[in-house]
C-alpha atoms as a PDB file:
ATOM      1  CA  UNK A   1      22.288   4.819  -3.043  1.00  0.00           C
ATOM      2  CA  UNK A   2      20.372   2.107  -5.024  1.00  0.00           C
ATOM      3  CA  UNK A   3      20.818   1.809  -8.837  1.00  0.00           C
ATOM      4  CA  UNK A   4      17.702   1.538 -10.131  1.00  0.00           C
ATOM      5  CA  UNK A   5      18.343   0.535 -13.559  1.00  0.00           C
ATOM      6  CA  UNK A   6      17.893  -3.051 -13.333  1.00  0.00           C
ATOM      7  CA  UNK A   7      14.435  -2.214 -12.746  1.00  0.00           C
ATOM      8  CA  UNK A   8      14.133   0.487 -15.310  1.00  0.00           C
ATOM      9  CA  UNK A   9      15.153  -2.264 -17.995  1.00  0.00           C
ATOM     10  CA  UNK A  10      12.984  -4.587 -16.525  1.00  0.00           C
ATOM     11  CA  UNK A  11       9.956  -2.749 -16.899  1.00  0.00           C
ATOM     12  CA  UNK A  12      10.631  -1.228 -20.171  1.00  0.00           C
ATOM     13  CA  UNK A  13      11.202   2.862 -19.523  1.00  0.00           C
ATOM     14  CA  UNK A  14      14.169   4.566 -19.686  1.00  0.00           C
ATOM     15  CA  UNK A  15      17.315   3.483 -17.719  1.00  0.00           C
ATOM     16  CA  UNK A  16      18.983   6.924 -16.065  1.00  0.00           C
ATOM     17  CA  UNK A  17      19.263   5.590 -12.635  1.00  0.00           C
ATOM     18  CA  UNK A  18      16.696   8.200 -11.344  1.00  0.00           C
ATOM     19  CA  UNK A  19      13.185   6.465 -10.259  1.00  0.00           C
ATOM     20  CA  UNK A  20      10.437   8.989 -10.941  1.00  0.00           C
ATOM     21  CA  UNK A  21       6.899   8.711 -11.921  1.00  0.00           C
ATOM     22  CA  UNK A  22       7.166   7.580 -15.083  1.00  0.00           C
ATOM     23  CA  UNK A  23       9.525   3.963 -13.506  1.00  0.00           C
ATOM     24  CA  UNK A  24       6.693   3.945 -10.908  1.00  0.00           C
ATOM     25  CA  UNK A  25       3.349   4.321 -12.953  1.00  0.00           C
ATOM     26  CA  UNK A  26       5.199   0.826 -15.119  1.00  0.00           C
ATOM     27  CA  UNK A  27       5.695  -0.792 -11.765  1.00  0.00           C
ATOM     28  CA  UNK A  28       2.045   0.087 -10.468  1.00  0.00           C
ATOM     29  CA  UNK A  29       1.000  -1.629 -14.043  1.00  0.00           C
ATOM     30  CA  UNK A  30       3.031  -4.609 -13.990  1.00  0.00           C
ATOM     31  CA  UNK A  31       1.693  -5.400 -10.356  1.00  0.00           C
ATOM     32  CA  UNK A  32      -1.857  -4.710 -11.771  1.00  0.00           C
ATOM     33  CA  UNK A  33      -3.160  -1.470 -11.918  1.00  0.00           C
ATOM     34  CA  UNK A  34      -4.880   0.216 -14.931  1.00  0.00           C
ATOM     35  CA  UNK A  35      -3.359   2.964 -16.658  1.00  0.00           C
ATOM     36  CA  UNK A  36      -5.545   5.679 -14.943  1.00  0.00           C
ATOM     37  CA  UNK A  37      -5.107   4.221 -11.407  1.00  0.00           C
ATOM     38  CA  UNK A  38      -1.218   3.750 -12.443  1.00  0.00           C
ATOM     39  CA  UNK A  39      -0.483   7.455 -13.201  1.00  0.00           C
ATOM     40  CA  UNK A  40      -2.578   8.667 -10.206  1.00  0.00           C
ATOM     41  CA  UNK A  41      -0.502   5.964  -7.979  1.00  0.00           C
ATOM     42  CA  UNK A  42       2.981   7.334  -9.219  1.00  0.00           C
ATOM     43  CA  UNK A  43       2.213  11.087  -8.666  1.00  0.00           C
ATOM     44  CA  UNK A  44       1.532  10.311  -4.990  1.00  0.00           C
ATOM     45  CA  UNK A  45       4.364   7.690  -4.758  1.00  0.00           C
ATOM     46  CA  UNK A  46       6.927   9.999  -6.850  1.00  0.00           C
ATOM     47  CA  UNK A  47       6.131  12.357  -3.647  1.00  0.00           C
ATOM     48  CA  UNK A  48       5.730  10.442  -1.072  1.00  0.00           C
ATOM     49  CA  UNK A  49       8.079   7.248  -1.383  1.00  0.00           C
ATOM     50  CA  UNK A  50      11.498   8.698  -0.520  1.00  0.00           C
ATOM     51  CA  UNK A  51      10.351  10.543   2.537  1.00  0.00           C
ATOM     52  CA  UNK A  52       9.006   7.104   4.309  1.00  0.00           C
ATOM     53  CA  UNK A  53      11.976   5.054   3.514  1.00  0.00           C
ATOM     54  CA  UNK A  54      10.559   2.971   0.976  1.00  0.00           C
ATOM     55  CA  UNK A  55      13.038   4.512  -2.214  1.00  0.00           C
ATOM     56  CA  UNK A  56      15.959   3.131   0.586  1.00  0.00           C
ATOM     57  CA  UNK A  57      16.626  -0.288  -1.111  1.00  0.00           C
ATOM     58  CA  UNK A  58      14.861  -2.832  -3.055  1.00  0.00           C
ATOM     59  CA  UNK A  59      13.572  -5.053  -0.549  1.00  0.00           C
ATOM     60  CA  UNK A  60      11.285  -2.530   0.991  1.00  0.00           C
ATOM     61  CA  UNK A  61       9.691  -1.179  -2.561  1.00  0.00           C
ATOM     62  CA  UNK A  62       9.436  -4.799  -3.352  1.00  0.00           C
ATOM     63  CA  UNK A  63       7.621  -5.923  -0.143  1.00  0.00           C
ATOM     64  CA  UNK A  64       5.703  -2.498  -0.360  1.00  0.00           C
ATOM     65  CA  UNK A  65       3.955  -3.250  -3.895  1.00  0.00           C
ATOM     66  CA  UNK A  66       3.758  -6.899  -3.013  1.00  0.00           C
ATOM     67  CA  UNK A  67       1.543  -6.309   0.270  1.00  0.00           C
ATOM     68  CA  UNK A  68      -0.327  -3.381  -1.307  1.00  0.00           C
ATOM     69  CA  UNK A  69      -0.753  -5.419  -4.725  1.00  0.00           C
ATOM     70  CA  UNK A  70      -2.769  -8.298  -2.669  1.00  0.00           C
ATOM     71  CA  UNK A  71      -4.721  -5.787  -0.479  1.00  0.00           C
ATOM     72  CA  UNK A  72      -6.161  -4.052  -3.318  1.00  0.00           C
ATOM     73  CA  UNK A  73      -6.767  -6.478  -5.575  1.00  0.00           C
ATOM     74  CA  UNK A  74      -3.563  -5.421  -7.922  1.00  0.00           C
ATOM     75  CA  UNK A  75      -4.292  -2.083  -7.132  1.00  0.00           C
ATOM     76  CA  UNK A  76      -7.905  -2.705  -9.216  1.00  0.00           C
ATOM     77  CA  UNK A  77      -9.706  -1.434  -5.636  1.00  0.00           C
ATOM     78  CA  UNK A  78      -9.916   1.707  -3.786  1.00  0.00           C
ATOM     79  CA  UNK A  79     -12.527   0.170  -1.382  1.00  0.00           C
ATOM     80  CA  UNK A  80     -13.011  -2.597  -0.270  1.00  0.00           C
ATOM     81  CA  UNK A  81     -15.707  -4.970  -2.569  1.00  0.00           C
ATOM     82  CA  UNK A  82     -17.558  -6.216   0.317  1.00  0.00           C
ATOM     83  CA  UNK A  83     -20.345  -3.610   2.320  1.00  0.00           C
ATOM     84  CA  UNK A  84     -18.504  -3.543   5.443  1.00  0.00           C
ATOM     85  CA  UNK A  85     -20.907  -5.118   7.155  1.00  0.00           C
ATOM     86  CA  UNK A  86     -18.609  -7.658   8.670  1.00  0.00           C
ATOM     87  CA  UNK A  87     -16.867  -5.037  10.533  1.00  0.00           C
ATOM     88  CA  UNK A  88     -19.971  -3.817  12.635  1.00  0.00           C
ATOM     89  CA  UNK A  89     -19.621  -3.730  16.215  1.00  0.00           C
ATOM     90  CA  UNK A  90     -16.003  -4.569  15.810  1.00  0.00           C
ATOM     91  CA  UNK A  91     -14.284  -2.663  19.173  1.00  0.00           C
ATOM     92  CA  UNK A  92     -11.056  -4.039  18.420  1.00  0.00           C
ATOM     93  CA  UNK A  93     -11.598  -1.379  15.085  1.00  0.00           C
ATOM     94  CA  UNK A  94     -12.932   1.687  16.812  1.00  0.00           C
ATOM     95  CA  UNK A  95     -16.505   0.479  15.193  1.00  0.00           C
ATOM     96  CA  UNK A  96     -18.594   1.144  18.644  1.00  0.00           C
ATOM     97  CA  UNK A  97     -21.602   3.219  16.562  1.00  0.00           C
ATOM     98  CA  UNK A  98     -24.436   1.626  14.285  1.00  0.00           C
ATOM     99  CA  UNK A  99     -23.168   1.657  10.809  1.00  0.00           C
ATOM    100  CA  UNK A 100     -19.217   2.385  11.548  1.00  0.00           C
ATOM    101  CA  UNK A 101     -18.644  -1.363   9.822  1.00  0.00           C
ATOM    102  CA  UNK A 102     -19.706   0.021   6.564  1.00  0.00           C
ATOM    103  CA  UNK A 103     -19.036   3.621   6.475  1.00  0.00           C
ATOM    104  CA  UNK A 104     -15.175   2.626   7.868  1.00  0.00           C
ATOM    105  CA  UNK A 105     -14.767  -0.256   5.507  1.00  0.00           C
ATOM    106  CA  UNK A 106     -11.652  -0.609   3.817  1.00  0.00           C
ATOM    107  CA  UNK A 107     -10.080   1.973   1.394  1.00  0.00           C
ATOM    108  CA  UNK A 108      -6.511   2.660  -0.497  1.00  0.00           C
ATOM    109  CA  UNK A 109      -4.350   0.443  -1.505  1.00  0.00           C
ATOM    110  CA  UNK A 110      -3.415  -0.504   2.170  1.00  0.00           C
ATOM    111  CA  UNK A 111      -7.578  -1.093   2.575  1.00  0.00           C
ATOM    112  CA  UNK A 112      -7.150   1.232   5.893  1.00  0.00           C
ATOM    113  CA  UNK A 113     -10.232  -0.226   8.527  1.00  0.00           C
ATOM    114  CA  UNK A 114     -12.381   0.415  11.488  1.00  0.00           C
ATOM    115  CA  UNK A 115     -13.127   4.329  12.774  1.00  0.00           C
ATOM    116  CA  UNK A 116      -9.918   4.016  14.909  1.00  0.00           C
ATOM    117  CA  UNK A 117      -7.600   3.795  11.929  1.00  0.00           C
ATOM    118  CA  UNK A 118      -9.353   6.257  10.195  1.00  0.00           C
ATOM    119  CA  UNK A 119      -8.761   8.921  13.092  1.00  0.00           C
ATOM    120  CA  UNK A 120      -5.499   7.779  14.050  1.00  0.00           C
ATOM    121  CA  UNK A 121      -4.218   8.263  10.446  1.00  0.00           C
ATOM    122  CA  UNK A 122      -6.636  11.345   9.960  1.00  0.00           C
ATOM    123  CA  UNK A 123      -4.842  12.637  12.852  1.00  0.00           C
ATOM    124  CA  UNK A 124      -1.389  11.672  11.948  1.00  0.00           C
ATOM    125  CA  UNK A 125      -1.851  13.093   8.297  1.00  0.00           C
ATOM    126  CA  UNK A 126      -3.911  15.903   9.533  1.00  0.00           C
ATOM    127  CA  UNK A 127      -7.266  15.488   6.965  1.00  0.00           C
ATOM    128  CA  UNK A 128     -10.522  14.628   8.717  1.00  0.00           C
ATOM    129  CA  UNK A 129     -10.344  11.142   7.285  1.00  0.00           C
ATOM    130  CA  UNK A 130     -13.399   9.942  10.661  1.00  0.00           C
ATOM    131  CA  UNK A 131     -15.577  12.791   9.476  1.00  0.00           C
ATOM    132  CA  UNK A 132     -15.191  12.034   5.734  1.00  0.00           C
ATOM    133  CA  UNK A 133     -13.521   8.360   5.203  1.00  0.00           C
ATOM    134  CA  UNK A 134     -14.569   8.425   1.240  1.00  0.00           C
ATOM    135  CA  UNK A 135     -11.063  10.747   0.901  1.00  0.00           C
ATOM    136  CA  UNK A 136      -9.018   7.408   1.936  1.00  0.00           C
ATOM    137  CA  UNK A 137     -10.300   5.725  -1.377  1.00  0.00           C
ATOM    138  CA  UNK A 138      -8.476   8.532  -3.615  1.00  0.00           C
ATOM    139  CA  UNK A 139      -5.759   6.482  -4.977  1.00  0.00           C
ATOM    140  CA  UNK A 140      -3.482   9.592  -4.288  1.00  0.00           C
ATOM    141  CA  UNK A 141      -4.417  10.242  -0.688  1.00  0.00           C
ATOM    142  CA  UNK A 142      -4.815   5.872  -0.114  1.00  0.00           C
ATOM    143  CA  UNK A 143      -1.476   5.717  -1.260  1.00  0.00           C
ATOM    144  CA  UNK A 144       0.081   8.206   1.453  1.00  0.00           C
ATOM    145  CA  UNK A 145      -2.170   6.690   4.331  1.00  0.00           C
ATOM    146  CA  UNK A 146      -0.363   3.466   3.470  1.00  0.00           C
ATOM    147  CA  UNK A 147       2.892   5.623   3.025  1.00  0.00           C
ATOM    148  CA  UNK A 148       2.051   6.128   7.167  1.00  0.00           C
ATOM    149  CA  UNK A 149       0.560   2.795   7.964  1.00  0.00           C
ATOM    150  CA  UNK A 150       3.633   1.304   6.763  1.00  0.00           C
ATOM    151  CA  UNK A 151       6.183   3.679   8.766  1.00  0.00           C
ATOM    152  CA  UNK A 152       3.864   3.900  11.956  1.00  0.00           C
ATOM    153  CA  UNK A 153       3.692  -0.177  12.044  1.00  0.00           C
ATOM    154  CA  UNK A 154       7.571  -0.225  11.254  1.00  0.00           C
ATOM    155  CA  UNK A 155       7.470  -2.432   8.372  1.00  0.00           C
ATOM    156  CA  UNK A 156      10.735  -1.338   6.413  1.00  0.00           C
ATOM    157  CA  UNK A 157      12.581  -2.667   9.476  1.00  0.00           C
ATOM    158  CA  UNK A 158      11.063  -5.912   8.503  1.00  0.00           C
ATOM    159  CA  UNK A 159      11.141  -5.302   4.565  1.00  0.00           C
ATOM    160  CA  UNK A 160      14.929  -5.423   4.977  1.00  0.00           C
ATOM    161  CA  UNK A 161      14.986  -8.132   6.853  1.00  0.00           C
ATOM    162  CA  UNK A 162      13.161  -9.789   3.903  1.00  0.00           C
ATOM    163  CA  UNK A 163      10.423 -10.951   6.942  1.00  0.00           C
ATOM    164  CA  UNK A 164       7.041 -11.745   4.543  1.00  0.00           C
ATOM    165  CA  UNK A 165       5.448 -13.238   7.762  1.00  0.00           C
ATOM    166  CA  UNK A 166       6.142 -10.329  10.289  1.00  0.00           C
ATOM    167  CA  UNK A 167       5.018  -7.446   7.369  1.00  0.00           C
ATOM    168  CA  UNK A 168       2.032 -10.143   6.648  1.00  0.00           C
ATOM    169  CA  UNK A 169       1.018 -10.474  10.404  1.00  0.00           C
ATOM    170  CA  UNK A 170       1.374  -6.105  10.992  1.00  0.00           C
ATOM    171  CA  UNK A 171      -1.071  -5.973   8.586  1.00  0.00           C
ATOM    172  CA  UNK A 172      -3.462  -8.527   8.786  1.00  0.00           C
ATOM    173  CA  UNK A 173      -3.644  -9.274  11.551  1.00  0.00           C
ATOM    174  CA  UNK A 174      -3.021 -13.046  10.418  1.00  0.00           C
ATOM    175  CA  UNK A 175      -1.803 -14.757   7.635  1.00  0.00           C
ATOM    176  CA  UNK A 176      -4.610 -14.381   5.091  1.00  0.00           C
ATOM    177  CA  UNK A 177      -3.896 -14.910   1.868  1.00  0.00           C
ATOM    178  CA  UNK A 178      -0.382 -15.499   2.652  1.00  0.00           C
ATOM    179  CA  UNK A 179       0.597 -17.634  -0.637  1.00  0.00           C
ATOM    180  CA  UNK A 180      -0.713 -14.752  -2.682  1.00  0.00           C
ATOM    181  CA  UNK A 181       1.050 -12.047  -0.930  1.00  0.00           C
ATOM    182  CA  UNK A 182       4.484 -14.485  -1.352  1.00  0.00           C
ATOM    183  CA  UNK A 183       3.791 -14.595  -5.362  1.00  0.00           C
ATOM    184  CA  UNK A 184       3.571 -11.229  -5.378  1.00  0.00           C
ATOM    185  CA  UNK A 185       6.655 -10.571  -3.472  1.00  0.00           C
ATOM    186  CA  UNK A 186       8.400 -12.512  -5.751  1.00  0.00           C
ATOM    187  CA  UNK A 187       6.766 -10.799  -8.907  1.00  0.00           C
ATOM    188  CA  UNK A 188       8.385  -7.769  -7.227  1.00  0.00           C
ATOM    189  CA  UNK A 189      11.438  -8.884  -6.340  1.00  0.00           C
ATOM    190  CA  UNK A 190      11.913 -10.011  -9.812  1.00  0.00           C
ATOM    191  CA  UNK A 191      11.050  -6.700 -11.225  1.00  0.00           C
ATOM    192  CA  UNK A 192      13.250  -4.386  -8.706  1.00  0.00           C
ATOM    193  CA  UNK A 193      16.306  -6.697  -9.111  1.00  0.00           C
ATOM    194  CA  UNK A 194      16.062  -7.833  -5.676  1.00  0.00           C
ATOM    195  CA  UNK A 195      15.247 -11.776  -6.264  1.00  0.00           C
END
């Protein structure tokens, strides 16, 4: 079991050992996120985090927040700040039907994209996330579609391997913004004792 008091004292809150909501709302802030988007962030995580593995050690809560931190600007974006429009046409997405670029645009803190995501993790979760993909951008429900995205694309497995590159690329798709997504990871590993 990990001790999570090195973090606790790290990030200022109270140092029992037991990560909880408050421990997670200061992590969510020190990787970015205002206070509103913070608490909202820990509820879901508080609930989610331990079922998908990523409570298991602190490589894969540091690699989490680090790849989530630089997809959503710091956690500052829900959706994505761009219209979409890029991802028109896109097969390789699902986006076969006039106007699937924009209405299946990125959203959470994972930036889920592309109508085939949306159903696949619609279906997985069991919400209608194709018929209604506005729900992904609740910070709540964005946070447990990445919860999934990140088991379903086996990324612990390379979170404990300490594998920026391989988490990077299962993402992606590439290596965009790849220098970011290392400062981040070492912001994180600094703060979860894992550096």
């Amino acid at each position: 079991m990990t001790d999570w008091k090195p973090l606790q004292r790290n990030l200022g809150v109270a140092d029992d050992g037991i990560i909880g909501r408050n421990t997670l709302r200061a992590l969510f802030q020190r990787m970015g996120a205002p206070t509103g988007l913070a608490v909202e962030l820990a509820l879901s995580a508080n609930v989610h985090f331990a079922d998908y593995g990523i409570l298991d050690n602190r490589l894969r809560l540091a690699h989490f927040f680090a790849q989530l931190a630089h997809e959503s600007d710091n956690f500052k974006a829900m959706e994505e700040y761009a219209s979409g429009q890029a991802y028109e046409g896109r097969a390789d997405l699902g986006n076969t039907q006039p106007g699937d670029g924009k209405r299946y645009k990125g959203r959470g803190p994972i930036q889920l994209t592309g109508r085939a995501n949306y159903r696949t993790y619609g279906q997985h979760l069991g919400v209608a996330f194709e018929e209604h993909p506005e729900i992904v951008a609740l910070p709540s429900v964005g946070l447990w579609v990445a919860c999934e995205y990140w088991k379903r694309r086996g990324l612990n497995t390379f979170a404990d391997a300490d594998d920026l590159m391989s988490i990077t690329r299962k993402i992606n798709g590439g290596v965009t913004g790849l220098d970011d997504r290392r400062n981040k990871l070492t912001k994180a590993k600094g703060l979860v004792g894992a550096a």
